[in-house]
Protein backbone atom coordinates (compact mmCIF):
# COMPACT_ATOMS: atom_id res chain seq x y z
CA UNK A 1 -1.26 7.10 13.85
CA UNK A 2 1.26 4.86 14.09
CA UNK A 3 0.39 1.22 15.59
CA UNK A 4 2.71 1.41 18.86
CA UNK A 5 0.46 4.63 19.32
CA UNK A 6 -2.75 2.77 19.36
CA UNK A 7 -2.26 2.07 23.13
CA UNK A 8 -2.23 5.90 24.43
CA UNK A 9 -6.13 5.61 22.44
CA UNK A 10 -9.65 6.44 25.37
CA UNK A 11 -10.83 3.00 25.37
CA UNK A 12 -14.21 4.20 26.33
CA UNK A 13 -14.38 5.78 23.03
CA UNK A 14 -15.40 4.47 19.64
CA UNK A 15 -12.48 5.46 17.02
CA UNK A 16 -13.30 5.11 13.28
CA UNK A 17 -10.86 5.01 10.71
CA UNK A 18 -10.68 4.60 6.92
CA UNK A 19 -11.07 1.31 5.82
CA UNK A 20 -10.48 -0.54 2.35
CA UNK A 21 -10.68 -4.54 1.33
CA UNK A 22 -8.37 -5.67 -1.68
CA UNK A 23 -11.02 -6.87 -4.50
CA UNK A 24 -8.97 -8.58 -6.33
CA UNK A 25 -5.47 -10.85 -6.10
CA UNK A 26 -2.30 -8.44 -6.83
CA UNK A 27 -4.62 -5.88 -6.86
CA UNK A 28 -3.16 -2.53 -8.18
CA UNK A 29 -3.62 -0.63 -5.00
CA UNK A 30 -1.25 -3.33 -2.82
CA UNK A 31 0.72 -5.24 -5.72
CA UNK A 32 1.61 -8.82 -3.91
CA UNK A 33 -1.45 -9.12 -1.82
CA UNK A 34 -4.58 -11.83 -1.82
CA UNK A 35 -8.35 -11.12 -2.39
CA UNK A 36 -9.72 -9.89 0.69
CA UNK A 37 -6.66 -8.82 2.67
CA UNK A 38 -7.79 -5.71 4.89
CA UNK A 39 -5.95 -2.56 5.04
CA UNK A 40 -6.13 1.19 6.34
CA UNK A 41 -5.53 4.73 4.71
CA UNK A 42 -2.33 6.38 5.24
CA UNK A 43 -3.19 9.81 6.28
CA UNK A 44 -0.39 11.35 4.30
CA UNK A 45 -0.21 9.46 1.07
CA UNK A 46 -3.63 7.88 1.03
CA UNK A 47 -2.47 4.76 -0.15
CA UNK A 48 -3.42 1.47 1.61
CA UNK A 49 -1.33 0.71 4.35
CA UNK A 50 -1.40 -0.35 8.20
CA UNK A 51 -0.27 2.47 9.97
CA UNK A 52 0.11 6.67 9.55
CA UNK A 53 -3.45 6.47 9.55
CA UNK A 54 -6.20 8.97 10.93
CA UNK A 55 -8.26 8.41 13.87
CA UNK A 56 -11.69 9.80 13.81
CA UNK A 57 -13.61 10.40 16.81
CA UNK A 58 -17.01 9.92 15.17
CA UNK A 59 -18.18 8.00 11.81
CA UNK A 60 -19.50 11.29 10.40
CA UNK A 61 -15.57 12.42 10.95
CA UNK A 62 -13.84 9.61 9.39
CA UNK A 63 -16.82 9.96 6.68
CA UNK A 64 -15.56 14.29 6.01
CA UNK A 65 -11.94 12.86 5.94
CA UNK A 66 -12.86 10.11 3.20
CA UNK A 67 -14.92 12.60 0.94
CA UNK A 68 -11.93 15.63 0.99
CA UNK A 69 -9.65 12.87 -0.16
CA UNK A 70 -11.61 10.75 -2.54
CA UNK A 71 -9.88 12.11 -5.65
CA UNK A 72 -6.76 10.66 -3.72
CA UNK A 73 -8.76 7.97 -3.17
CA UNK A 74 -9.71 6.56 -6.35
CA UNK A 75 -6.36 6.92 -7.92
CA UNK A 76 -4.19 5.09 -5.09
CA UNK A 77 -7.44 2.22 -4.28
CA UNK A 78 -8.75 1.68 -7.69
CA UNK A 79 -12.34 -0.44 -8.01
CA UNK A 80 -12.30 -0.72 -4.00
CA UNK A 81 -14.27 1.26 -1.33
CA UNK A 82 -12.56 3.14 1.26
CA UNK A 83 -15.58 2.85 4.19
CA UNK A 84 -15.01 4.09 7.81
CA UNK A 85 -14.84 0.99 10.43
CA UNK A 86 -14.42 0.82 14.39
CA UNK A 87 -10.77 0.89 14.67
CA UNK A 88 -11.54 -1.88 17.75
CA UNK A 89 -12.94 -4.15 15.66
CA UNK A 90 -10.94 -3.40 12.56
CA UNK A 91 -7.82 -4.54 14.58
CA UNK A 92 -9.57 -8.21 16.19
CA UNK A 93 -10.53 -8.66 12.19
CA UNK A 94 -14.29 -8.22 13.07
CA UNK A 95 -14.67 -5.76 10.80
């Protein structure tokens, strides 16, 4: 999902997507970035990102998606945890 696409989302619906927090400065997953910066999954390449990624109608969802891909997962996010979060509160930086 790209980011100008977020608006055509049901508001009255909770949308989970998958979630990862850098763990370290430069951190091998996003060269460049600082300890704690937030990013998404990109759907296609699996890499951290902040768009192209899925939306999940339920946690248990976004939870399937993250377990087909965790092979993916562990090579492009190394020593992080990809974790679904509430795309709402993902975005305001509450989660």
């Amino acid at each position: 999902m790209r980011n100008a696409q977020v608006d055509t989302l049901d508001a009255r619906l909770t949308w989970w997507v998958p979630a990862v927090t850098a763990p370290s400065r430069d951190w091998a997953g996003m060269p460049g970035c600082r300890r704690g910066a937030r990013f998404l999954i990109d759907e296609a390449s699996c890499r951290p990102a902040r768009d192209n990624y899925p939306c999940f109608a339920s946690r248990g969802a976004c939870l399937e998606w993250i377990m087909a891909h965790r092979a993916d997962l562990v090579r492009t996010a190394p020593g992080a945890r990809v974790a679904p979060a509430d795309l709402a509160r993902w975005l305001l930086g509450l989660a």
